[in-house]
Protein backbone atom coordinates (compact mmCIF):
# COMPACT_ATOMS: atom_id res chain seq x y z
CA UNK A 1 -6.09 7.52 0.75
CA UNK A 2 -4.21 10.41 -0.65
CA UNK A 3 -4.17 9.23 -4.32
CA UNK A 4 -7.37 8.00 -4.65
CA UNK A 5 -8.50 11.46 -3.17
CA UNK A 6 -6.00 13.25 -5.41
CA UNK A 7 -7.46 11.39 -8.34
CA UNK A 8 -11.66 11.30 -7.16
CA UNK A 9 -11.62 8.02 -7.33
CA UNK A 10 -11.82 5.30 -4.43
CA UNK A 11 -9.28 3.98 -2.46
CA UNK A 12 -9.63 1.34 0.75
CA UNK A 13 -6.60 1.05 3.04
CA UNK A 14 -7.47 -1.56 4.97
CA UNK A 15 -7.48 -3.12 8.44
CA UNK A 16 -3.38 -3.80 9.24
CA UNK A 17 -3.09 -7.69 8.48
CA UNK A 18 -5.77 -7.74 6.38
CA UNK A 19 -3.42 -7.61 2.77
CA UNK A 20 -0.59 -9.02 2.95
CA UNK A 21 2.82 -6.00 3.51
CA UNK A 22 5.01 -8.86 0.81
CA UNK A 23 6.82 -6.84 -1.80
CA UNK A 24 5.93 -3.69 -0.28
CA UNK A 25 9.51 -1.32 0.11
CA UNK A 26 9.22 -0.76 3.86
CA UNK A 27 8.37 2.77 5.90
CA UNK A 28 6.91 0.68 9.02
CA UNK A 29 5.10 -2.81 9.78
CA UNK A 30 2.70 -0.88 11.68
CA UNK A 31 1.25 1.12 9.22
CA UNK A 32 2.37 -0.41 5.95
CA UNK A 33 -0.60 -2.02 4.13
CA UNK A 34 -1.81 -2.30 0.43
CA UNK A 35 -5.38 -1.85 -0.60
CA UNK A 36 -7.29 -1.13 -3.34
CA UNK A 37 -7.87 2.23 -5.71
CA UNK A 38 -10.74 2.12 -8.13
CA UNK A 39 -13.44 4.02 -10.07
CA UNK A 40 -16.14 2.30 -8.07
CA UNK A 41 -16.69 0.99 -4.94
CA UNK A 42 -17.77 -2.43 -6.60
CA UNK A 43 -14.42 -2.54 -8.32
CA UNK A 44 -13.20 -1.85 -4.44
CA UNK A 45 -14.91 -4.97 -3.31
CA UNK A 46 -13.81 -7.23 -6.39
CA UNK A 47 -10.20 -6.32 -5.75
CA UNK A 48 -10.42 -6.56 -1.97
CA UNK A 49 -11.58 -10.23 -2.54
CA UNK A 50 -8.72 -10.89 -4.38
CA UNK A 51 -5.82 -8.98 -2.36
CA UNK A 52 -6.96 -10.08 1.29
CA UNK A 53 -3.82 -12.61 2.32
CA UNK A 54 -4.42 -12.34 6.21
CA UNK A 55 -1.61 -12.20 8.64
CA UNK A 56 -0.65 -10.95 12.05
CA UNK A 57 -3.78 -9.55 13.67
CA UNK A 58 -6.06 -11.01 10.96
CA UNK A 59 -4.88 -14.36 10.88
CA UNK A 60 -7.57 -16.91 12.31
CA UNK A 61 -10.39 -13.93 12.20
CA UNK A 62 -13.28 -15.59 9.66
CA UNK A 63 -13.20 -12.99 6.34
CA UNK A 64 -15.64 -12.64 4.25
CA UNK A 65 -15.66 -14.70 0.98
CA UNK A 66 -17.03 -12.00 -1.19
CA UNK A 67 -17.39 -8.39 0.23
CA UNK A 68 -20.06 -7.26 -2.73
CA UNK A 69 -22.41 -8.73 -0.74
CA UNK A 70 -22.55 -5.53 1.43
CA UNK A 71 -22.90 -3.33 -1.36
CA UNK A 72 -26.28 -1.89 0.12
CA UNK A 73 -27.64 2.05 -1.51
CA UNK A 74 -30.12 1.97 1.33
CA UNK A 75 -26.82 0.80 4.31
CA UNK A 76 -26.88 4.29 5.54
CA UNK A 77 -30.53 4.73 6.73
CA UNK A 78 -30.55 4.82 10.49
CA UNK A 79 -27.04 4.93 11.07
CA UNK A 80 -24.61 6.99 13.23
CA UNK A 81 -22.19 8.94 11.79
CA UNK A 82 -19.76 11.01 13.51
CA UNK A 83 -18.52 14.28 11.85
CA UNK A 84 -14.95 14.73 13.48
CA UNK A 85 -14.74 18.49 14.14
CA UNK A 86 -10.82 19.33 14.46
CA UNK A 87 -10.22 18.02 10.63
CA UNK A 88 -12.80 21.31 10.06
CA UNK A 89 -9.89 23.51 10.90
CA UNK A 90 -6.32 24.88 9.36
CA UNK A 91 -4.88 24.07 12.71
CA UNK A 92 -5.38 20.33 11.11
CA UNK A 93 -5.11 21.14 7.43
CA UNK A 94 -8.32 21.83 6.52
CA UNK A 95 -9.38 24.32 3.81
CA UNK A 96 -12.16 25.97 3.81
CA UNK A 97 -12.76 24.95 -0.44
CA UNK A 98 -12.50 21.09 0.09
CA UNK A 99 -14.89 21.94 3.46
CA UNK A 100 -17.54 23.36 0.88
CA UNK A 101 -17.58 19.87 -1.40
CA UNK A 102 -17.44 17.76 2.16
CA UNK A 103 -21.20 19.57 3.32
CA UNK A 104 -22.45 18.40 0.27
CA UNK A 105 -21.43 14.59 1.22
CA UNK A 106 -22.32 15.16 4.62
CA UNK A 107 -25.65 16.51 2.90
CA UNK A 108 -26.00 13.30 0.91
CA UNK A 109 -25.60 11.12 3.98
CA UNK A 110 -28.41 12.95 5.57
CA UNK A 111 -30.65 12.35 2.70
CA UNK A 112 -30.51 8.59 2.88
CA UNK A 113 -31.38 8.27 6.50
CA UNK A 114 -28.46 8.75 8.25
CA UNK A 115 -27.69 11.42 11.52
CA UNK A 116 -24.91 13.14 11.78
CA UNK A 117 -22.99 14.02 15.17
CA UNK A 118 -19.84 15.82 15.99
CA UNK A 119 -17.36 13.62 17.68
CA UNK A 120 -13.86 13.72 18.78
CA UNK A 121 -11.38 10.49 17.49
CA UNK A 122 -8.42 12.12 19.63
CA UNK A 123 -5.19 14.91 19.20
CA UNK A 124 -3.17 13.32 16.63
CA UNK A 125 -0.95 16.30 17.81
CA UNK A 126 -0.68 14.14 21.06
CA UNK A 127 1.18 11.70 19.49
CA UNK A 128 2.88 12.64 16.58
CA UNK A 129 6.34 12.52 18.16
CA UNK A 130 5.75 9.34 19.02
CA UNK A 131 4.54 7.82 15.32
CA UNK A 132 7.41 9.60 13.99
CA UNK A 133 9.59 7.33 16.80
CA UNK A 134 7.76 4.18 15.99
CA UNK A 135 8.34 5.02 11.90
CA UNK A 136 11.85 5.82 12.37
CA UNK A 137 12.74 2.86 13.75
CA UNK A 138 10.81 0.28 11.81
CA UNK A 139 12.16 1.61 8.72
CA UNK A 140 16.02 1.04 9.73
CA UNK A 141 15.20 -2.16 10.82
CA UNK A 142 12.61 -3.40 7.71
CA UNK A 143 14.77 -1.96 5.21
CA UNK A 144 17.32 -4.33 5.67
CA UNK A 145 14.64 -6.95 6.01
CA UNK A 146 13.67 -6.01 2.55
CA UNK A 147 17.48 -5.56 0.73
CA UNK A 148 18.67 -9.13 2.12
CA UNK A 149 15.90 -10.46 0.21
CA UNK A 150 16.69 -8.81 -3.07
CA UNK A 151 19.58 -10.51 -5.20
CA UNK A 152 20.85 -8.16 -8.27
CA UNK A 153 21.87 -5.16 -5.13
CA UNK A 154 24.82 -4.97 -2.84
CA UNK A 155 22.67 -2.30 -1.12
CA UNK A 156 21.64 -4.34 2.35
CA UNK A 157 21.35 -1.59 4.96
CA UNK A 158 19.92 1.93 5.50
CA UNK A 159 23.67 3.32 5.99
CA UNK A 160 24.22 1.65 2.11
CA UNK A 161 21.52 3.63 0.77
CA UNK A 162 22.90 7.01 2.01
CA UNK A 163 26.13 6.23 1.12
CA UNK A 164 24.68 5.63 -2.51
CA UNK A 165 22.52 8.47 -2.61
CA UNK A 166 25.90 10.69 -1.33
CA UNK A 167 28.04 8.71 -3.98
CA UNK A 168 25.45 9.85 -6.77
CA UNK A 169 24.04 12.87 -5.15
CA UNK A 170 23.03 14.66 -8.47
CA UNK A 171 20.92 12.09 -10.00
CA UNK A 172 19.67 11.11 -6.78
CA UNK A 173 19.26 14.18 -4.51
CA UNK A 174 18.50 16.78 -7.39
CA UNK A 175 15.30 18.43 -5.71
CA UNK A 176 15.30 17.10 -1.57
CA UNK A 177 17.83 15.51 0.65
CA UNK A 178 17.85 12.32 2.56
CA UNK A 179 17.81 13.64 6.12
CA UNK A 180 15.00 11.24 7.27
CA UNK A 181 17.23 8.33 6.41
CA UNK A 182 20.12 9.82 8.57
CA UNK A 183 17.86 10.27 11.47
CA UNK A 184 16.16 6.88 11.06
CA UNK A 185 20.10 5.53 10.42
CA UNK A 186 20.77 6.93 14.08
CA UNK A 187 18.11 5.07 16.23
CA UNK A 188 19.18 2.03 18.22
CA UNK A 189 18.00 -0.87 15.34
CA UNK A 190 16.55 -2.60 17.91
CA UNK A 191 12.75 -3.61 17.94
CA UNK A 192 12.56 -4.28 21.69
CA UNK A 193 14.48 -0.76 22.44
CA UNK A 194 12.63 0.73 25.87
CA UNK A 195 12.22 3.75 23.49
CA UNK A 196 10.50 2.37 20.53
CA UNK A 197 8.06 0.13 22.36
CA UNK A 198 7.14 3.01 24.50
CA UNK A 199 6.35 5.71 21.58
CA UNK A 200 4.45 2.70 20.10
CA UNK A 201 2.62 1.81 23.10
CA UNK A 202 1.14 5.74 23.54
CA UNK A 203 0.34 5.74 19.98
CA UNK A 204 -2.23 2.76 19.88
CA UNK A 205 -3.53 4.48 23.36
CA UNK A 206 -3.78 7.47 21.86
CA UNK A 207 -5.38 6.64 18.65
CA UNK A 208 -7.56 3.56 19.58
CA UNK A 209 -8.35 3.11 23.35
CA UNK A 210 -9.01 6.98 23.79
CA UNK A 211 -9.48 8.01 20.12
CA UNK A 212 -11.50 5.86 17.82
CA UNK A 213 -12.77 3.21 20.23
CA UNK A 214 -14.68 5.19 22.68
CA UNK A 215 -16.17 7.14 19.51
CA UNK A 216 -17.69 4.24 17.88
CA UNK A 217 -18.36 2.66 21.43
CA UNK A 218 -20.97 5.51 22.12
CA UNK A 219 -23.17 4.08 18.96
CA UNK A 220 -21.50 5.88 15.83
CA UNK A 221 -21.44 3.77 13.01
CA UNK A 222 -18.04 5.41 11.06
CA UNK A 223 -16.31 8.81 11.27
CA UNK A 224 -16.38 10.99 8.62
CA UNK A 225 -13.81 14.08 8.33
CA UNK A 226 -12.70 15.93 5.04
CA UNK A 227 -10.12 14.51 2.48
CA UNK A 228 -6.88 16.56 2.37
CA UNK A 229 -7.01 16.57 6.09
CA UNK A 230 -4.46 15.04 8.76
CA UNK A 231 -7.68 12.82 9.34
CA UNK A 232 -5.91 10.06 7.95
CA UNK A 233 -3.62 9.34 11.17
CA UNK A 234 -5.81 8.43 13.59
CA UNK A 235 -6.81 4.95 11.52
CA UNK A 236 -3.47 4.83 9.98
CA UNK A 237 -1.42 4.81 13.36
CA UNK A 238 -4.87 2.50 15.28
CA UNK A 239 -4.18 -0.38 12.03
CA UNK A 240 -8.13 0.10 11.54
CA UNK A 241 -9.65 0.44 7.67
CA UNK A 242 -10.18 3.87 6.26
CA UNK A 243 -12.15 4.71 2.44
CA UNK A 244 -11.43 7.55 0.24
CA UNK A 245 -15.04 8.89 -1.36
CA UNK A 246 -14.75 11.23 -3.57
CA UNK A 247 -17.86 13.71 -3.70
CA UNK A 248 -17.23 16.27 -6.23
CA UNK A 249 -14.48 19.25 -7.36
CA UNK A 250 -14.01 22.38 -5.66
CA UNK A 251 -14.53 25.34 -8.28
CA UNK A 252 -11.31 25.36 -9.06
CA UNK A 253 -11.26 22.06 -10.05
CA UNK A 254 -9.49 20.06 -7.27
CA UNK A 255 -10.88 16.43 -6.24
CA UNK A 256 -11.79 17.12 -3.30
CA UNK A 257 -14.11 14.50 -0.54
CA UNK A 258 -14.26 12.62 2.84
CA UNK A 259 -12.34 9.99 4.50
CA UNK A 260 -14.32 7.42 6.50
CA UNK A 261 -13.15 5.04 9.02
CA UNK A 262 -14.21 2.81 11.50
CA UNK A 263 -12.64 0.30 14.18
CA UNK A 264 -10.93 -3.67 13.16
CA UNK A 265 -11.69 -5.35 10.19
CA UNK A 266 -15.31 -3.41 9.38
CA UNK A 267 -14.05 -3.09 5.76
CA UNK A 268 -17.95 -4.30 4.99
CA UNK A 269 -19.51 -1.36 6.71
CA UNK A 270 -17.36 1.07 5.15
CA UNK A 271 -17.59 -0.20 1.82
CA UNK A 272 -21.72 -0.06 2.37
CA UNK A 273 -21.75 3.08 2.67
CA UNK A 274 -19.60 4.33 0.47
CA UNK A 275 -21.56 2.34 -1.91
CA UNK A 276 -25.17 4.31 -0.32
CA UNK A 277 -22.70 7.52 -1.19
CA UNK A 278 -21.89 6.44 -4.54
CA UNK A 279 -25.37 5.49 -5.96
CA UNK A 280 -26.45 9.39 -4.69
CA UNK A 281 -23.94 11.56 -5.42
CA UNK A 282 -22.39 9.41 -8.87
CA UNK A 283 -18.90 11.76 -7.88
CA UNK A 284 -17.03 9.87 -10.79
CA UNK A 285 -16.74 12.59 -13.49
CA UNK A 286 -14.15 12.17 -16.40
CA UNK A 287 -10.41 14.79 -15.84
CA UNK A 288 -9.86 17.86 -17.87
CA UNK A 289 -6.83 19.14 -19.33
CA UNK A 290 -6.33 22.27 -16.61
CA UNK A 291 -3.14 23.48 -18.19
CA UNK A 292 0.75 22.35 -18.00
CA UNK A 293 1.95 21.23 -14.75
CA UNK A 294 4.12 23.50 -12.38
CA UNK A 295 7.64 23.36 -13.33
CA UNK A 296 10.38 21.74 -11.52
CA UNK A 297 11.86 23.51 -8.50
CA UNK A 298 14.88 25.38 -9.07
CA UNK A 299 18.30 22.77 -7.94
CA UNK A 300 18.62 24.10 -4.21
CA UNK A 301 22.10 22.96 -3.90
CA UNK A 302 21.88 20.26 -2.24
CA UNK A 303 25.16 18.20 -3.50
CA UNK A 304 27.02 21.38 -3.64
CA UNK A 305 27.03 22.06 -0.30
CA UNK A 306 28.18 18.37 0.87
CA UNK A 307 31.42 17.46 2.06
CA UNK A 308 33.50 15.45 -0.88
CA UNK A 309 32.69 11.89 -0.87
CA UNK A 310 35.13 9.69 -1.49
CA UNK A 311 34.29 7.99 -5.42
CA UNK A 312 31.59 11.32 -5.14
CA UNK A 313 30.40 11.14 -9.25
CA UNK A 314 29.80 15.19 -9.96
CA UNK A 315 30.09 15.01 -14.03
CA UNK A 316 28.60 12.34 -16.33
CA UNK A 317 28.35 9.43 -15.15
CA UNK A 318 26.36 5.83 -15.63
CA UNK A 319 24.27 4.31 -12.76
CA UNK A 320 24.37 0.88 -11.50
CA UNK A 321 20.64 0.37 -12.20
CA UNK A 322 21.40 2.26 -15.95
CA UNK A 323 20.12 5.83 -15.36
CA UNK A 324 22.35 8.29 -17.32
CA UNK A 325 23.25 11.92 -15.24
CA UNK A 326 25.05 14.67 -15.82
């Protein structure tokens, strides 16, 4: 969602099970997914056709064969859409320039037949503690899942990986530490942990059973909120689909858009109308050279300020995967 925003282009992460999570480096099995990016939503479609290896959830649901069959420019016209209001605000990272370029979609869905109502999808703020819980502990544990399959590494646990970025610090902690893998590192491990199965039962109460569901239960078609925005937890943390659309560039230049989501495995309503949004607002407009990028932060002294590791390289030294530091 955040690159294809980033980049006003589109970008479909889809329902959880819907793409297969093989070959994908591990935060969490309950939010990691794959999904398309493209310059059209067509493209979207063609790839989704391709990439959809159903698993978990998914398995045994009938998928469609081809998904641009739902490409419809008129799928918006008497449809529901709910405009979720908090995603408006700073208090949920919204600014007020990106806010400007998401009227003018909300505008365009209006014009082709659509109505627009403000609706409420839930206080990610509610359960934030909890996703970060449930994230912490599926990455120790899928991690590890991940190294034992890889054969050219004798990194096979989190604690390896910290001891590697400690034992190279300068090449690999230059800019930002590792202290989410030292939390993660000090959870229990364990999958059926009282803790962990708690945090993750609030969060898929919290985002679908008294978030999402009761929104699109009441008749709206999809909810709409403002790219940029935290609005990308509630589907995110629920496992339901969500579609970058870009709409246009703020004057300043920055992509800027809405996010769209909707409840399991309606991939082929969202892609519908993004396609309605597409064919009216043609949002795809070629880059321009704005200038050099910022430069690199100054080194905050990260490896400095450690301990000594034992075998700790500080000078020049060659990495086991061939990287050359000083």
């Amino acid at each position: 969602m955040c690159p294809s925003t980033n980049n006003l282009v589109f970008g479909l992460k889809p329902t959880l099970g819907l793409v297969s999570q093989n070959g994908i480096i591990p935060i969490g099995h309950s939010q990691d997914t794959g999904g398309p990016i493209a310059r059209t939503v067509r493209d979207i479609a063609i790839l989704l056709n391709v990439m959809q290896s159903p698993f978990g959830p998914v398995a045994g649901h009938v998928l469609p064969s081809d998904y641009t069959a739902f490409l419809d420019a008129n799928s918006l016209a008497g449809k529901l859409i709910g405009v979720d209001q908090r995603y408006l605000t700073a208090d949920y990272f919204g600014h007020d320039d990106i806010n400007v370029v998401f009227n003018d979609g909300l505008a365009a869905i209006v014009a082709a037949g659509a109505t627009l109502v403000p609706c409420d999808s839930g206080d990610i703020f509610f359960y934030a503690g909890d996703e970060f819980t449930v994230l912490l502990a599926e990455f120790k544990v899928q991690i590890a899942e991940y190294l034992a399959g890889l054969s050219h590494t004798s990194m096979r646990t989190l604690s390896d990986l910290i001891e590697f970025n400690l034992r190279y610090c300068p090449a690999e902690m230059p800019y930002y530490g590792q202290e989410l893998f030292e939390i993660a590192d000090s959870t229990s491990g364990d999958l059926t942990d009282p803790i962990y199965l708690a945090a993750r039962a609030n969060c898929l109460l919290l985002s679908r059973t008294l978030g999402i569901d009761p929104v699109l239960a009441s008749g709206v078609d999809a909810i709409v909120a403002p790219s940029y925005t935290f609005a990308s937890t509630p589907p995110a943390v629920a496992g339901y689909p969500s579609i970058a659309i870009p709409v246009g560039r703020t004057p300043e230049g920055k992509p800027a858009g809405m996010w769209m989501y909707a409840g399991f495995l309606q991939e082929p309503k969202l892609l519908a109308f993004a396609y309605a949004l597409e064919q009216a607002l043609h949002p795809r407009t070629a880059p321009q050279y704005l200038g050099p990028l910022q430069p690199f932060p100054p080194d905050p002294g990260i490896c400095g300020a450690l301990p000594k590791q034992p075998h700790m390289f500080t000078g020049k030294a060659q990495l086991p995967h061939g990287r050359i530091f000083w």
